[in-house]
C-alpha atoms as a PDB file:
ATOM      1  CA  UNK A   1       0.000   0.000   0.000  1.00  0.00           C
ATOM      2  CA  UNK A   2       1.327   3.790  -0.652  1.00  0.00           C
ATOM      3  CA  UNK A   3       2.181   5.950   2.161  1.00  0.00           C
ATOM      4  CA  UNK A   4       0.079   8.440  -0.044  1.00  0.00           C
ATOM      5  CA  UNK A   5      -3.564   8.839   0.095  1.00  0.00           C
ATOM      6  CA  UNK A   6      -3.710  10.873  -2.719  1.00  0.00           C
ATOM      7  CA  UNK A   7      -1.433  11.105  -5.714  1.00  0.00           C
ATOM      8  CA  UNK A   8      -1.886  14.117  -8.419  1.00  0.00           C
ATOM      9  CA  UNK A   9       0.566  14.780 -11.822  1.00  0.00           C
ATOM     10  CA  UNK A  10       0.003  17.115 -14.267  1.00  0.00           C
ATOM     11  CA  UNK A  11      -3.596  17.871 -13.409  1.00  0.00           C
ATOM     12  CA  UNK A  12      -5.112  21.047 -15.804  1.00  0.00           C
ATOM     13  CA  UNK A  13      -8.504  21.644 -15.591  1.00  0.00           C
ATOM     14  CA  UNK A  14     -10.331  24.104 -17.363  1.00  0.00           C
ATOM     15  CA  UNK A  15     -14.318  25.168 -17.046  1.00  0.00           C
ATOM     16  CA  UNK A  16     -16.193  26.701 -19.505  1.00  0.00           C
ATOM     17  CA  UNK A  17     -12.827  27.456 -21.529  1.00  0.00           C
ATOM     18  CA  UNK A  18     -11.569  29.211 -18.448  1.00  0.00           C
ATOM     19  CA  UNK A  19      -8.421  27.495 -17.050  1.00  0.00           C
ATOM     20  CA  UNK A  20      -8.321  27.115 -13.351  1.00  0.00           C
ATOM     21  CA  UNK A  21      -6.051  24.572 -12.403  1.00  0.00           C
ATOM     22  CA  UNK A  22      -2.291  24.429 -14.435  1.00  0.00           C
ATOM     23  CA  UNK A  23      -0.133  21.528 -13.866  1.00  0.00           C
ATOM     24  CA  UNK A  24      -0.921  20.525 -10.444  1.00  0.00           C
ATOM     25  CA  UNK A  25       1.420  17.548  -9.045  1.00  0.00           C
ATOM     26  CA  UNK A  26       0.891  16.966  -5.497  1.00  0.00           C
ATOM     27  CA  UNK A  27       1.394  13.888  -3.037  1.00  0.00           C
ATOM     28  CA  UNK A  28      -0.531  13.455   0.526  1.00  0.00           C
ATOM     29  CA  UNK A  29       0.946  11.460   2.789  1.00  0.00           C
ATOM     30  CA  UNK A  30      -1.886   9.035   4.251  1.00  0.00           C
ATOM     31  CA  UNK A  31      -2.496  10.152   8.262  1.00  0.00           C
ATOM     32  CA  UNK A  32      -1.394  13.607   8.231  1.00  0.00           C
ATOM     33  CA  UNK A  33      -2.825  17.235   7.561  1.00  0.00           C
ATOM     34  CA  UNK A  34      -1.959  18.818   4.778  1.00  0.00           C
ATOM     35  CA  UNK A  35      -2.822  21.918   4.090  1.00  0.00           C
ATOM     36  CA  UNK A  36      -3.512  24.092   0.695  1.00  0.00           C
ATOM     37  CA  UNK A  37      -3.140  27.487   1.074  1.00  0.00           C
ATOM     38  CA  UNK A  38      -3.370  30.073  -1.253  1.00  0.00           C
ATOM     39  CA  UNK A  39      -5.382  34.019  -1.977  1.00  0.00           C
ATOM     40  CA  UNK A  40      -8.901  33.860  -3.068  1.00  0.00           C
ATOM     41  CA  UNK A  41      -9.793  32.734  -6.437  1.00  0.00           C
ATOM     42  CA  UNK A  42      -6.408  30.621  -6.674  1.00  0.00           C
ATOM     43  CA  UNK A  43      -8.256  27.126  -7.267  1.00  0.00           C
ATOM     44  CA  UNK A  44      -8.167  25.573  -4.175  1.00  0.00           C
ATOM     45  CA  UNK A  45     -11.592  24.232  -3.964  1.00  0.00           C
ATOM     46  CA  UNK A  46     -11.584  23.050  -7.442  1.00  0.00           C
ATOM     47  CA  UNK A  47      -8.746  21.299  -6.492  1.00  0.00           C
ATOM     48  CA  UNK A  48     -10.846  19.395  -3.629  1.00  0.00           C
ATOM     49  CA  UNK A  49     -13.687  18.625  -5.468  1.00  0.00           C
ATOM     50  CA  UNK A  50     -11.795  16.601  -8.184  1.00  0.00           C
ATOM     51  CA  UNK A  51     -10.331  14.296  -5.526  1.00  0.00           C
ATOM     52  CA  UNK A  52     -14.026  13.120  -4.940  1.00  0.00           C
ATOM     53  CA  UNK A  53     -15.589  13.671  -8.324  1.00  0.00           C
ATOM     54  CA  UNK A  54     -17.782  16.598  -7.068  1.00  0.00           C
ATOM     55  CA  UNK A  55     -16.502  18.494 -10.052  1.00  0.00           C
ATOM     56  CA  UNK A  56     -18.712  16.217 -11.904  1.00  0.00           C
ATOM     57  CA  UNK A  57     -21.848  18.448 -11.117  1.00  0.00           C
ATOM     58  CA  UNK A  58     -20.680  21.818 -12.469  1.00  0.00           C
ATOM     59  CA  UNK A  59     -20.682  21.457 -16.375  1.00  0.00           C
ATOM     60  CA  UNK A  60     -18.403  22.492 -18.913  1.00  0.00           C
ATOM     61  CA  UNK A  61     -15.303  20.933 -17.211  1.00  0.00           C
ATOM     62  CA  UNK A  62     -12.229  19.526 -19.207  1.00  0.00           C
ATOM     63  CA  UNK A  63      -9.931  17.840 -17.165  1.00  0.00           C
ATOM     64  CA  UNK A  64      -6.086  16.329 -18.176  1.00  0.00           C
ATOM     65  CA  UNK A  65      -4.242  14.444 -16.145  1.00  0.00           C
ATOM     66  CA  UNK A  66      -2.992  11.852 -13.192  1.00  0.00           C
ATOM     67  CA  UNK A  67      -5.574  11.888 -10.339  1.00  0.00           C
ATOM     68  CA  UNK A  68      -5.038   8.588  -8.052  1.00  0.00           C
ATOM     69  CA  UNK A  69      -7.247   8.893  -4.621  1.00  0.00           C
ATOM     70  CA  UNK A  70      -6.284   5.514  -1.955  1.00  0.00           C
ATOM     71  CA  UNK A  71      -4.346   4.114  -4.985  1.00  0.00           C
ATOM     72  CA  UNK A  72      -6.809   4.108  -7.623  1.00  0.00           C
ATOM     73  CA  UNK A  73      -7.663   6.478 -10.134  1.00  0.00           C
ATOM     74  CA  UNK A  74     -10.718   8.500  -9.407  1.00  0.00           C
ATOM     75  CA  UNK A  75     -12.517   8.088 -12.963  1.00  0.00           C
ATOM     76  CA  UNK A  76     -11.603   4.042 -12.542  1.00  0.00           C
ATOM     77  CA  UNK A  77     -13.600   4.391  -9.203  1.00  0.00           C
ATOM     78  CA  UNK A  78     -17.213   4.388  -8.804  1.00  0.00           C
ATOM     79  CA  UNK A  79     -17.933   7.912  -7.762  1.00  0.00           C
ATOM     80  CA  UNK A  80     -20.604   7.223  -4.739  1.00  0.00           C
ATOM     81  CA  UNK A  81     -17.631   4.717  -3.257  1.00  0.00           C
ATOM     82  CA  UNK A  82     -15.704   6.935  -3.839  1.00  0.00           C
ATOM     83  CA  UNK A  83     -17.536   9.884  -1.836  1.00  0.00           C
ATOM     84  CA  UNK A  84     -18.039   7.223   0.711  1.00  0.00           C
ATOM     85  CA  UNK A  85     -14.558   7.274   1.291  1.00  0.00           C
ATOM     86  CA  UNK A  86     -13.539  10.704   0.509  1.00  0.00           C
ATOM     87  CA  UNK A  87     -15.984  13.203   2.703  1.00  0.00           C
ATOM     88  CA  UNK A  88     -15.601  16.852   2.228  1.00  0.00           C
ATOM     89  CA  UNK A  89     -17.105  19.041   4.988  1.00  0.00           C
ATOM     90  CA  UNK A  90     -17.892  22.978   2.946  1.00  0.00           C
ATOM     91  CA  UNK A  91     -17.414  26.717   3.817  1.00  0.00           C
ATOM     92  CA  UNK A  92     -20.826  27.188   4.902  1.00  0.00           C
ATOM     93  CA  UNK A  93     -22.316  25.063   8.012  1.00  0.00           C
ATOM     94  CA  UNK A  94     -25.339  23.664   6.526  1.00  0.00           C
ATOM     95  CA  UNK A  95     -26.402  20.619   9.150  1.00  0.00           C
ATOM     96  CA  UNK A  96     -30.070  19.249   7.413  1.00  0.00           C
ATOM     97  CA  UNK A  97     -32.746  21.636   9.494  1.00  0.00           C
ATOM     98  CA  UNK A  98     -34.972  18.983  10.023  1.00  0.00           C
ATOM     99  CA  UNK A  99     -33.073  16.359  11.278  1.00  0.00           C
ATOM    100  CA  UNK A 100     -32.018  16.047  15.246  1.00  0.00           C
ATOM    101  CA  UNK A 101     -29.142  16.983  16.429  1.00  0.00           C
ATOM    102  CA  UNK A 102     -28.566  13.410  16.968  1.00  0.00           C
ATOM    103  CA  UNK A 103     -29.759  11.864  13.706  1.00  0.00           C
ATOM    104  CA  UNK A 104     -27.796  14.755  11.782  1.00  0.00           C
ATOM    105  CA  UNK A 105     -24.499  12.796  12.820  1.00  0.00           C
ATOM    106  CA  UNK A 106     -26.340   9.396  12.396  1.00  0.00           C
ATOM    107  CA  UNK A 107     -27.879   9.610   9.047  1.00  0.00           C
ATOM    108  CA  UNK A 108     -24.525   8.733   7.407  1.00  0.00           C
ATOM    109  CA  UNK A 109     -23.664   5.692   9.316  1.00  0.00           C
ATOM    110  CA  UNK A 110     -27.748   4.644   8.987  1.00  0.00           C
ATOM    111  CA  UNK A 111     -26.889   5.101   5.008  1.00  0.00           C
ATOM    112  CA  UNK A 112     -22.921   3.468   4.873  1.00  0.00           C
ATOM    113  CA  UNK A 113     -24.363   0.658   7.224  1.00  0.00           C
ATOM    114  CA  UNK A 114     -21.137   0.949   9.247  1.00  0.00           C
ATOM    115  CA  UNK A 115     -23.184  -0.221  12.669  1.00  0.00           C
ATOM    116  CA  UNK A 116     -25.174  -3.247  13.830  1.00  0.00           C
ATOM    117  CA  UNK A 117     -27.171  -1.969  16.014  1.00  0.00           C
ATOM    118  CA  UNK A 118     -29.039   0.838  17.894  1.00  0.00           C
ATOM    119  CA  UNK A 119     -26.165   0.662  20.598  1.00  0.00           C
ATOM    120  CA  UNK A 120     -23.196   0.972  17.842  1.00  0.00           C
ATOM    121  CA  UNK A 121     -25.055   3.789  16.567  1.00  0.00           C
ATOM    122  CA  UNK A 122     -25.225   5.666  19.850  1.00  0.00           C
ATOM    123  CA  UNK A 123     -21.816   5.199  20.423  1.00  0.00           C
ATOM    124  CA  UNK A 124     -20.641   6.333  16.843  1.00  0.00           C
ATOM    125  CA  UNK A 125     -22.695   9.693  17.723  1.00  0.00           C
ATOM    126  CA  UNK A 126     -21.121  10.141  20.742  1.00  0.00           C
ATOM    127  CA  UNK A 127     -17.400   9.403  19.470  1.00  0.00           C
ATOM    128  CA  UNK A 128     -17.771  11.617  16.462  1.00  0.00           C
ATOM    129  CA  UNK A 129     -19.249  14.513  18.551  1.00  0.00           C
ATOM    130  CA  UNK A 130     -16.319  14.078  21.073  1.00  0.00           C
ATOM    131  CA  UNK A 131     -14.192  14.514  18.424  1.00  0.00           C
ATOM    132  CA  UNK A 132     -15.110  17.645  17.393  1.00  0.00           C
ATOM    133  CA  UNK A 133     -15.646  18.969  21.436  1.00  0.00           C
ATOM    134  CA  UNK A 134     -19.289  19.226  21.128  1.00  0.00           C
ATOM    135  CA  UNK A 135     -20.745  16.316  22.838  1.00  0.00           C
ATOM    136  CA  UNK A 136     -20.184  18.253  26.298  1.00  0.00           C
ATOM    137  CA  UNK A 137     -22.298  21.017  24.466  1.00  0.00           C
ATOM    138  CA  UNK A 138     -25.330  19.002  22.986  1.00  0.00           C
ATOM    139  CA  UNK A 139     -25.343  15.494  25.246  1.00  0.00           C
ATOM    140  CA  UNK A 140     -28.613  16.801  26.882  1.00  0.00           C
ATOM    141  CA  UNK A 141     -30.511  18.036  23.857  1.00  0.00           C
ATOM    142  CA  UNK A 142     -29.782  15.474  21.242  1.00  0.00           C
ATOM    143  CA  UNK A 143     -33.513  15.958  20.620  1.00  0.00           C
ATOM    144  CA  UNK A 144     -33.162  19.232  19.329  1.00  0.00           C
ATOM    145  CA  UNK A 145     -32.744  20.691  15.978  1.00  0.00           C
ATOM    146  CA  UNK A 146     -29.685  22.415  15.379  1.00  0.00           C
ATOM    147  CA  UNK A 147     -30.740  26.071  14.536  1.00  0.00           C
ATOM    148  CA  UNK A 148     -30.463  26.332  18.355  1.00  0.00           C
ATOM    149  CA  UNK A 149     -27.062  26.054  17.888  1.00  0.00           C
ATOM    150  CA  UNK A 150     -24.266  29.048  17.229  1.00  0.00           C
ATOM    151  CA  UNK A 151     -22.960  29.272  13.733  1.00  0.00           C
ATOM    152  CA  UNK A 152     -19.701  27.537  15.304  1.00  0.00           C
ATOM    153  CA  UNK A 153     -21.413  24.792  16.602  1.00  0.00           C
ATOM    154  CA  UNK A 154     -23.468  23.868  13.598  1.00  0.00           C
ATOM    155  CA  UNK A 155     -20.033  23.574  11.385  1.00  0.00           C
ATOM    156  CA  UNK A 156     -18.490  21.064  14.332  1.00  0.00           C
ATOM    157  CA  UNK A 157     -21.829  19.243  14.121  1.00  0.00           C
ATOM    158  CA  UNK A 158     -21.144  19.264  10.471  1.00  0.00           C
ATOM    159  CA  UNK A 159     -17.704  17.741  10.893  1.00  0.00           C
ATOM    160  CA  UNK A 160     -19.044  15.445  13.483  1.00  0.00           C
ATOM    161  CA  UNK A 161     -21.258  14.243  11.074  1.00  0.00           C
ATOM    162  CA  UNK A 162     -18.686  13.712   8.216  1.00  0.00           C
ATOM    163  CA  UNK A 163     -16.686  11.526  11.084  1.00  0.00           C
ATOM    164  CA  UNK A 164     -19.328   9.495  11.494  1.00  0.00           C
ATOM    165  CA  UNK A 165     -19.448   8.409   7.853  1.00  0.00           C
ATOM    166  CA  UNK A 166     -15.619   6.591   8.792  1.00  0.00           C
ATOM    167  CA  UNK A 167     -14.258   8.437   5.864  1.00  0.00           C
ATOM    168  CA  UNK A 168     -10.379   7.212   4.953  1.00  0.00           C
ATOM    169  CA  UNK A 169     -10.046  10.963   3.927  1.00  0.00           C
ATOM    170  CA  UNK A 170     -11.648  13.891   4.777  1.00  0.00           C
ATOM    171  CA  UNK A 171     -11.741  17.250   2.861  1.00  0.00           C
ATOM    172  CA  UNK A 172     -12.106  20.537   4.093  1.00  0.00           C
ATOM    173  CA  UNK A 173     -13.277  23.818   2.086  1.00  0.00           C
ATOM    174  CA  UNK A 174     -12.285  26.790   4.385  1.00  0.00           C
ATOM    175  CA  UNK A 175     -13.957  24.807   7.431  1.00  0.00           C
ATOM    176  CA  UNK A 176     -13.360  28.098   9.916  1.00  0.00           C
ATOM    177  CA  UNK A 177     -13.229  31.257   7.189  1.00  0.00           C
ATOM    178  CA  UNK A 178     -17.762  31.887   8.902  1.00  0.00           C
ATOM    179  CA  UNK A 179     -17.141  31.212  12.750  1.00  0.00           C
ATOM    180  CA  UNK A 180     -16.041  32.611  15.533  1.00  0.00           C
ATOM    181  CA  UNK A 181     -12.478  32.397  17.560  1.00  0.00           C
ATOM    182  CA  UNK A 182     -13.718  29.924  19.674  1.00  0.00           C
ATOM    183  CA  UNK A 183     -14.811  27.590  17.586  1.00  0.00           C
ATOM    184  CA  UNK A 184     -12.036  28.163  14.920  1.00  0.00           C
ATOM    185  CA  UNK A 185      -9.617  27.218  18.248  1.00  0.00           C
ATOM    186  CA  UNK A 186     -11.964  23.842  19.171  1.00  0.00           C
ATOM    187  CA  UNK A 187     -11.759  22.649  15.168  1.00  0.00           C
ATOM    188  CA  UNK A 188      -8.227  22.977  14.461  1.00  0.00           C
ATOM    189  CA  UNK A 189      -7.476  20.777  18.203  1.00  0.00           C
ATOM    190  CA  UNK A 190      -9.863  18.398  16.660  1.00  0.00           C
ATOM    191  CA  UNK A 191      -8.026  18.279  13.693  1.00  0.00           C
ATOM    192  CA  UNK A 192      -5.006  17.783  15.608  1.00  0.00           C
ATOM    193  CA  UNK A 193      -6.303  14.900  17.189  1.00  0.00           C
ATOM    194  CA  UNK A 194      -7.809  13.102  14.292  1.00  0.00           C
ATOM    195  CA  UNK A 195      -4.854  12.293  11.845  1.00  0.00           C
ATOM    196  CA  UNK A 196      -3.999   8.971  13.242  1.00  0.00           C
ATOM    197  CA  UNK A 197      -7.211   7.760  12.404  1.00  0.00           C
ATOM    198  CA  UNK A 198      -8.373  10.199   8.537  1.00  0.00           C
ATOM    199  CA  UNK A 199      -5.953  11.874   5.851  1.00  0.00           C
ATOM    200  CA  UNK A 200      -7.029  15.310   6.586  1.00  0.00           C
ATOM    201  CA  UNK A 201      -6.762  18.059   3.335  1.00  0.00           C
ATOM    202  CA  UNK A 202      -7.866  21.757   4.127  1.00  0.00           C
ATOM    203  CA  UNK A 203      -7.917  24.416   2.089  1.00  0.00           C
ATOM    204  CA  UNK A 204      -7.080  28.009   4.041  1.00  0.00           C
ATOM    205  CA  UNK A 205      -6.455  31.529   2.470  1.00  0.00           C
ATOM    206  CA  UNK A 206      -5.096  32.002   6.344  1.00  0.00           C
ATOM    207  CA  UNK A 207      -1.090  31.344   6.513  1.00  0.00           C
ATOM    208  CA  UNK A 208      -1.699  31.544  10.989  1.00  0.00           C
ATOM    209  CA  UNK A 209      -3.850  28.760  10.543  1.00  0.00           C
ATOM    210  CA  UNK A 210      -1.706  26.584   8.138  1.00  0.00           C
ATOM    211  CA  UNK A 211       1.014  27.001  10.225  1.00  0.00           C
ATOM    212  CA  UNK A 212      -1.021  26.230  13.360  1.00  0.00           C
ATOM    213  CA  UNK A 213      -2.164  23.140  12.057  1.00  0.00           C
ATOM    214  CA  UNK A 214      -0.169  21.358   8.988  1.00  0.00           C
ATOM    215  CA  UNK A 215       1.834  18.806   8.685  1.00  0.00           C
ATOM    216  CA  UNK A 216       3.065  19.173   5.314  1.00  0.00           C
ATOM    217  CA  UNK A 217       1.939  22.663   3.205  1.00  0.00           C
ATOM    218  CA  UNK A 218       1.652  23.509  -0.439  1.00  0.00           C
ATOM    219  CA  UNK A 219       0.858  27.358  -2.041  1.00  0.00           C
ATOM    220  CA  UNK A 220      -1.622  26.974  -4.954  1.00  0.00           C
ATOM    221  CA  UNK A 221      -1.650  30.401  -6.563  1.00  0.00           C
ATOM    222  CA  UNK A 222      -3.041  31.157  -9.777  1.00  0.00           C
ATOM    223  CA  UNK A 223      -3.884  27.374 -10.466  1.00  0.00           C
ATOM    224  CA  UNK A 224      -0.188  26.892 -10.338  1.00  0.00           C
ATOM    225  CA  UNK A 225       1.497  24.948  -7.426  1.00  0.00           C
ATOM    226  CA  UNK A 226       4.410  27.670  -6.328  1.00  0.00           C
ATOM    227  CA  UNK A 227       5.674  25.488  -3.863  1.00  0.00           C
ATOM    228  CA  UNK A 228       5.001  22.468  -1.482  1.00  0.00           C
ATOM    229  CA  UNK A 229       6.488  20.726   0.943  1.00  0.00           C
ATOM    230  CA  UNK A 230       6.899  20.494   4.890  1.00  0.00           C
ATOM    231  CA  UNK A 231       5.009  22.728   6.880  1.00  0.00           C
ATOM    232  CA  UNK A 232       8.071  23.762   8.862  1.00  0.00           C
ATOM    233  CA  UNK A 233      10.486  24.194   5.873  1.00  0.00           C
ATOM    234  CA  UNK A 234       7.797  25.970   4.156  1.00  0.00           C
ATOM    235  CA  UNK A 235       6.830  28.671   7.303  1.00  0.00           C
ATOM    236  CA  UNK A 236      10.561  28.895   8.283  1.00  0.00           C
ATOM    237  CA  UNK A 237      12.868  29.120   4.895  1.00  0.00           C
ATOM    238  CA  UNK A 238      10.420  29.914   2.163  1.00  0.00           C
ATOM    239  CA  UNK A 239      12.351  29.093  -1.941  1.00  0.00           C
ATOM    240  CA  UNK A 240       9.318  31.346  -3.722  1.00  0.00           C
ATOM    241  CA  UNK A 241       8.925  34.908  -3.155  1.00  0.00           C
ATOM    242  CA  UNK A 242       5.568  34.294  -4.111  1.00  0.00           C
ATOM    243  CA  UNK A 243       5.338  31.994  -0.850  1.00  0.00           C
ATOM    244  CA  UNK A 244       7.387  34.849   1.063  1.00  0.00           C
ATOM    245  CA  UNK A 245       4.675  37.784   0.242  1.00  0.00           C
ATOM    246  CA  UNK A 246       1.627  35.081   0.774  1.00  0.00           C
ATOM    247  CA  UNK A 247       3.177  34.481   4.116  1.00  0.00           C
ATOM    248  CA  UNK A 248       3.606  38.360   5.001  1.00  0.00           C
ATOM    249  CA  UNK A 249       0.093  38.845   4.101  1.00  0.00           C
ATOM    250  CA  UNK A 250       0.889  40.594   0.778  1.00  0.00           C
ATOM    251  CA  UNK A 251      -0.874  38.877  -2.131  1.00  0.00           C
END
């Protein structure tokens, strides 16, 4: 087996005639974080959604190139497995309204069958909100609907949610860029303390938070990868003055 979860040479990707993504070759290592960084507009969550074939819904795309996701390539791989296995949590915390707090984290283990029994399933939804710090929060209202939650808490249930699915990989689109401080703190320690078990990949336009968090970096900018490599080598002795301005704040 590869000590990378996901494998990417050459990738170009254009939509609508519009080319977004330029030679992208990247390697994630299996049961770290790596983190994407880049300015607004760069590509980065383009870049996510081809690992799981979400950039199958928006039309006009025209894709080139090496994309191998858990050592298989992603258009040789059924795309509902495939999302099965490769769960991306988005931007925006959008929980389902009228589900419980409780079945909002169950629904996907109810649909992946990935518990026996009413007990398994309790203790799934307890481990996955743990995870994320909110089972303290929620434990006595799991009966409730989460509008009654803070924006902050919604995206954790969110991510508790996308934990309970037992993805092997687990994408994230800006998870913090809508919620508060405290929240932003509670996800990135959850993060932290989830890579021995999911291959985390987060897109940030936030160097702080890279360099809080990453394990290994890489600076999309302009659909181009500028540079990539070790979060510390990255942060600390920078090759690109591209990277150098991005990490002053500057582009």
């Amino acid at each position: 087996m590869s000590v990378y979860a996901v494998e990417v040479e050459n990738l170009y990707l254009k939509i609508k005639g519009v080319e977004i993504l330029r030679g992208v070759s990247l390697q994630v290592r299996r049961n770290s974080i790596f983190v994407l960084m880049g300015p607004s507009g760069s590509g980065k969550s383009t870049f996510l959604r081809v690992l799981n074939r979400l950039i199958d819904y928006i039309d006009g795309v025209e894709l080139k190139g090496s994309v191998r996701v858990l050592g298989r390539d992603v258009y040789d791989t059924d795309p509902y497995e495939l999302r099965r296995r490769v769960v991306m949590v988005s931007q925006e915390p959008n929980p389902f309204p009228h589900l419980t707090i409780y079945d909002n984290v169950a629904l996907p283990a109810r649909l992946n069958k990935v518990v026996r029994n009413k007990r398994e399933l309790d203790e799934l939804v307890k481990w996955a909100l743990e995870k994320v710090m909110l089972w303290d929060e929620v434990k006595d209202r799991l009966k409730s609907y989460p509008h009654a939650l803070s924006g902050g808490q919604r995206q954790r249930l969110c991510l508790a949610r996308a934990l309970a699915a037992k993805p092997e990989i687990l994408l994230l689109d800006e998870p913090t860029a809508n919620i508060d401080p405290v929240n932003t703190v509670k996800i990135e320690e959850s993060l932290k303390s989830l890579k021995d078990e999911v291959t985390i990949i987060m897109v940030t336009h936030m160097p702080h938070q890279a360099a809080r968090v990453a394990d290994y970096v890489a600076l999309l900018h302009s659909g181009v990868i500028v540079e990539d490599g070790p979060a510390v080598d990255v942060f600390m002795n920078p090759k690109s003055e591209v990277t150098s301005r991005f990490l002053r704040g500057a582009l």
